[in-house]
Protein backbone atom coordinates (compact mmCIF):
# COMPACT_ATOMS: atom_id res chain seq x y z
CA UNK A 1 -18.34 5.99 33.69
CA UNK A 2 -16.70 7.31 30.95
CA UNK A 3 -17.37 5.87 27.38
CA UNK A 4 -15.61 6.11 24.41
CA UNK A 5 -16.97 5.52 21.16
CA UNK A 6 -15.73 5.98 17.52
CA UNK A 7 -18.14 6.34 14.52
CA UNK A 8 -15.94 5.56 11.16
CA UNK A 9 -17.20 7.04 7.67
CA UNK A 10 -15.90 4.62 5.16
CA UNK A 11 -15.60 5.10 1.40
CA UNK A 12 -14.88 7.27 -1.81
CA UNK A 13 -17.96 10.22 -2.88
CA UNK A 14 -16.58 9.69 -6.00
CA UNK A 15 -17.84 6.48 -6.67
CA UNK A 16 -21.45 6.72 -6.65
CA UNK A 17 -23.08 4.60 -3.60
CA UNK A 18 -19.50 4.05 -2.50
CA UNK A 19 -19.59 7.19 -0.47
CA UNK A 20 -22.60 6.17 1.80
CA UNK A 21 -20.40 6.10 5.16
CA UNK A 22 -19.11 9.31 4.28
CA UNK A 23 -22.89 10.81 3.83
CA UNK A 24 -24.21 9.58 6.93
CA UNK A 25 -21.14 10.79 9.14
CA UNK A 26 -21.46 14.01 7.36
CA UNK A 27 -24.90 13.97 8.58
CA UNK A 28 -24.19 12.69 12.23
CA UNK A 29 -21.45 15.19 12.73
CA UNK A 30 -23.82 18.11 12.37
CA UNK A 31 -25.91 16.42 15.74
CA UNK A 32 -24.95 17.18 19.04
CA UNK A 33 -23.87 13.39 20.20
CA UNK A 34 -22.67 12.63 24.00
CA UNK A 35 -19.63 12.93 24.90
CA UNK A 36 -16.61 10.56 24.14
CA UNK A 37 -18.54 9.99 20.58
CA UNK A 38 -16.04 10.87 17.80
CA UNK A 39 -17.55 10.94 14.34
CA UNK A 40 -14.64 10.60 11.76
CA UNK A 41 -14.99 10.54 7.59
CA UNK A 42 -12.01 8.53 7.17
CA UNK A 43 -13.12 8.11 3.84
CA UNK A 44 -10.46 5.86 1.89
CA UNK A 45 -8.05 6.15 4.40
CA UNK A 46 -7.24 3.13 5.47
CA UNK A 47 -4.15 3.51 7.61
CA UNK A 48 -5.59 6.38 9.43
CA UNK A 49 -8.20 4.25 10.64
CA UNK A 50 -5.90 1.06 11.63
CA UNK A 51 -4.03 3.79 13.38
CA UNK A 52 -7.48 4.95 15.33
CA UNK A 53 -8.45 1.64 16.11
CA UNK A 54 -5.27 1.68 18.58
CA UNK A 55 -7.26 3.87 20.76
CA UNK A 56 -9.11 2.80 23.37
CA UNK A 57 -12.53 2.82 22.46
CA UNK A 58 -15.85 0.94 23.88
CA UNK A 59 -16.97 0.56 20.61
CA UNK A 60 -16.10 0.85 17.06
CA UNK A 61 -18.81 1.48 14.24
CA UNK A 62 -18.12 1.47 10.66
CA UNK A 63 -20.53 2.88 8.02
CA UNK A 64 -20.06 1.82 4.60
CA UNK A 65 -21.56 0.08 1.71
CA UNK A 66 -22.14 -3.50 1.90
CA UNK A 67 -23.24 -5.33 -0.70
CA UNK A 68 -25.12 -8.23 0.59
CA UNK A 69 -27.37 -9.36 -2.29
CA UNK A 70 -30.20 -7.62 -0.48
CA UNK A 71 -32.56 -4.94 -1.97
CA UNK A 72 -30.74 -1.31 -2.67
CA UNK A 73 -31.09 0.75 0.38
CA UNK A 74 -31.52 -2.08 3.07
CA UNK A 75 -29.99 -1.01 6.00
CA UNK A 76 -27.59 -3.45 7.69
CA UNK A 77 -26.40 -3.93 11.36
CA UNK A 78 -23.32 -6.56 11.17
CA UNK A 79 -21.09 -8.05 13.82
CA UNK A 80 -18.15 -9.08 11.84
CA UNK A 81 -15.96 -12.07 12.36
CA UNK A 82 -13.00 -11.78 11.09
CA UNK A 83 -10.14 -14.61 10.84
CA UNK A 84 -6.86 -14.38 12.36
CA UNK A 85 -5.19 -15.84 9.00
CA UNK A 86 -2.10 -14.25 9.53
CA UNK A 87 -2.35 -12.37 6.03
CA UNK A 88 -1.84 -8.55 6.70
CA UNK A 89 -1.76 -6.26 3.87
CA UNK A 90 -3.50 -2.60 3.43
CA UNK A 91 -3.96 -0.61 0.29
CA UNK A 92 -2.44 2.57 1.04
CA UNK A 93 -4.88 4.12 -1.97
CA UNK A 94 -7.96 2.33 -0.51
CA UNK A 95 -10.05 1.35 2.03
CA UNK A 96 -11.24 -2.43 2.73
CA UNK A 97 -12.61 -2.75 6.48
CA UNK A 98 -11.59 -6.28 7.11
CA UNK A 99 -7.61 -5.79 5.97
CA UNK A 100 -8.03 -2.35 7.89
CA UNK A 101 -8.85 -4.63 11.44
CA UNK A 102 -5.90 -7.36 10.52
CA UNK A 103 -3.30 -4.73 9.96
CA UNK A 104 -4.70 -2.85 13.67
CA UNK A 105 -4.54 -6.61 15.05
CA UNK A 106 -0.94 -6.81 14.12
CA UNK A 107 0.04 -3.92 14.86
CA UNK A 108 -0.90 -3.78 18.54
CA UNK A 109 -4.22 -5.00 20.93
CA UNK A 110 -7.24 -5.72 19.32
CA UNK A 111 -9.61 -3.38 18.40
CA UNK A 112 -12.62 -2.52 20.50
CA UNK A 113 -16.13 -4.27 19.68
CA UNK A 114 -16.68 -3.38 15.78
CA UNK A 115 -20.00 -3.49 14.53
CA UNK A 116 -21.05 -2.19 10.57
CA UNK A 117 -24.16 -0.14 10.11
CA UNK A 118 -24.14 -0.82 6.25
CA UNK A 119 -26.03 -0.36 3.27
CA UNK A 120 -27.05 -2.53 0.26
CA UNK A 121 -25.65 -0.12 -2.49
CA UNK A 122 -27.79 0.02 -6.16
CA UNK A 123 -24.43 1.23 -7.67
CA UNK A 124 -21.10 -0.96 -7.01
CA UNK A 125 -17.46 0.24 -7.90
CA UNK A 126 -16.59 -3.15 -10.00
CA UNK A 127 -12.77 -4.35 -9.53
CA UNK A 128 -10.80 -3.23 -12.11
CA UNK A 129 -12.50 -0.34 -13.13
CA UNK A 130 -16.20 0.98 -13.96
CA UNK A 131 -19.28 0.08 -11.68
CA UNK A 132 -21.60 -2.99 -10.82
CA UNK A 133 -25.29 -1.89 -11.62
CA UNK A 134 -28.47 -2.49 -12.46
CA UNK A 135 -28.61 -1.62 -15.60
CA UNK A 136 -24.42 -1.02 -16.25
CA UNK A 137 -22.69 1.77 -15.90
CA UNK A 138 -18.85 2.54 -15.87
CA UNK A 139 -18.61 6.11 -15.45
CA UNK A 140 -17.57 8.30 -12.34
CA UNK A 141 -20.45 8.96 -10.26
CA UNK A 142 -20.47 11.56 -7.11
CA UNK A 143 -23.64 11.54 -5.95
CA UNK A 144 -25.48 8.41 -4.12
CA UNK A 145 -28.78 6.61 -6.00
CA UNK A 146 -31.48 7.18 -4.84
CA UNK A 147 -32.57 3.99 -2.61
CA UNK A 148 -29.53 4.59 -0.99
CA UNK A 149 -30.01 8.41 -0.23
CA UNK A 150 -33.20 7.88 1.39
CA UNK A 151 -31.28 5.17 3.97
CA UNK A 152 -29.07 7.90 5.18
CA UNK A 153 -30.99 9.37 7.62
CA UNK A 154 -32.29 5.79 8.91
CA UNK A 155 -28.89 4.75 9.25
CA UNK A 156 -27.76 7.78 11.03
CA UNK A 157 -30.52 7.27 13.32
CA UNK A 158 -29.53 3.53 13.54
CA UNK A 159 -25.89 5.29 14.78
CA UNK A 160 -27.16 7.25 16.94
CA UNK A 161 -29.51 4.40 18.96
CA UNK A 162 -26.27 2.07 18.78
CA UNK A 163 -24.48 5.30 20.74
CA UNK A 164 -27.23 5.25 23.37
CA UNK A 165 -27.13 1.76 23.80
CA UNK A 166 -23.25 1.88 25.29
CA UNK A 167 -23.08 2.03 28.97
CA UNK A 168 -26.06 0.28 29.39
CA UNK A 169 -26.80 -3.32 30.44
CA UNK A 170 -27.71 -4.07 26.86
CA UNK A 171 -24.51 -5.20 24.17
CA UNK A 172 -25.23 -2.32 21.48
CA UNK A 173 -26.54 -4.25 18.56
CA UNK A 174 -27.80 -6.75 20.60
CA UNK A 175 -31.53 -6.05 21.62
CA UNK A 176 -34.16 -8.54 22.57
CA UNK A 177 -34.70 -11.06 19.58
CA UNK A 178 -31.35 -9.36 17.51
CA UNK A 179 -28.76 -11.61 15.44
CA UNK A 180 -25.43 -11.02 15.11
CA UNK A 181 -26.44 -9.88 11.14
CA UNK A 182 -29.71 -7.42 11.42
CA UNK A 183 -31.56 -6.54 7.90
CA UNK A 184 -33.23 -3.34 9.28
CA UNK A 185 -34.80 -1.76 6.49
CA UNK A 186 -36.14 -3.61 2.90
């Protein structure tokens, strides 16, 4: 049986622990993977990806920051559920995940299963300019912290055992005593 599965980088190397998703795809693509795994950095991209998500894929796995309130550099495994509202709108300039899978929704079929291997970022882009941190700081930054640099290779491993779990009896994610939301790492 033939599977198909789509690994997603998601965010912007130019804003600090923004660009996780794009570190750990740059780190899975240099693997050898089975086949039918495609390992994209879509980066902020956003249309490209609601494009992708029209193909017919087994499952879908985004990697991006996700600020959760948890410690910086906790590794997340998420199910998302995501509201058919009827709002669909996409920042051509950006990339948010959740507007991303209502603008695929309304464009065609659903996406396949989506699940988020995310981590808690130390340094967050704030809205309207400058960055969330702990202490402040509002300047560009293109390199990750450091809590989150030492998740990358966790979460690409994560990836990569989410990968091996498709085709199998068991729902990728979804091992013996797993939640729908999965802190992996503290």
């Amino acid at each position: 049986m033939s599977r198909r599965i789509l690994v997603a980088g998601i965010g912007n190397v130019f804003l600090g622990d923004d660009g996780f998703g794009v570190e750990v795809v740059g780190r899975l693509s240099e693997r050898e993977l089975p086949e039918g795994v495609e390992v994209v950095d879509f980066g902020i991209r956003g249309m490209d990806l609601a494009y992708a998500l029209h193909e017919e894929y087994d499952l879908v796995v985004f990697v991006d920051a996700t600020p959760r309130g948890g410690k910086p550099g906790t590794v997340y495994i998420i199910e998302p559920e995501i509201e058919d509202d009827g709002a669909v709108s996409l920042d051509t300039h950006g990339m948010d995940p959740v507007k991303v899978i209502k603008l695929a929704r309304a464009l065609g079929p659903r996406p396949a299963r989506t699940l988020v291997v995310g981590c808690e970022p130390q340094v967050i882009p704030a809205h309207g300019g400058g960055f969330q941190t702990h202490p402040p700081y509002d300047e560009m930054l293109v390199e990750l912290s450091e809590p989150v640099r030492a998740a990358v290779e966790e979460a690409a491993k994560l990836v990569e055992s989410l990968v091996a779990e498709v085709g199998t009896d068991e729902r990728p994610g979804k091992a013996a005593g797993s939640s729908i939301e999965r802190e992996v790492k503290s």
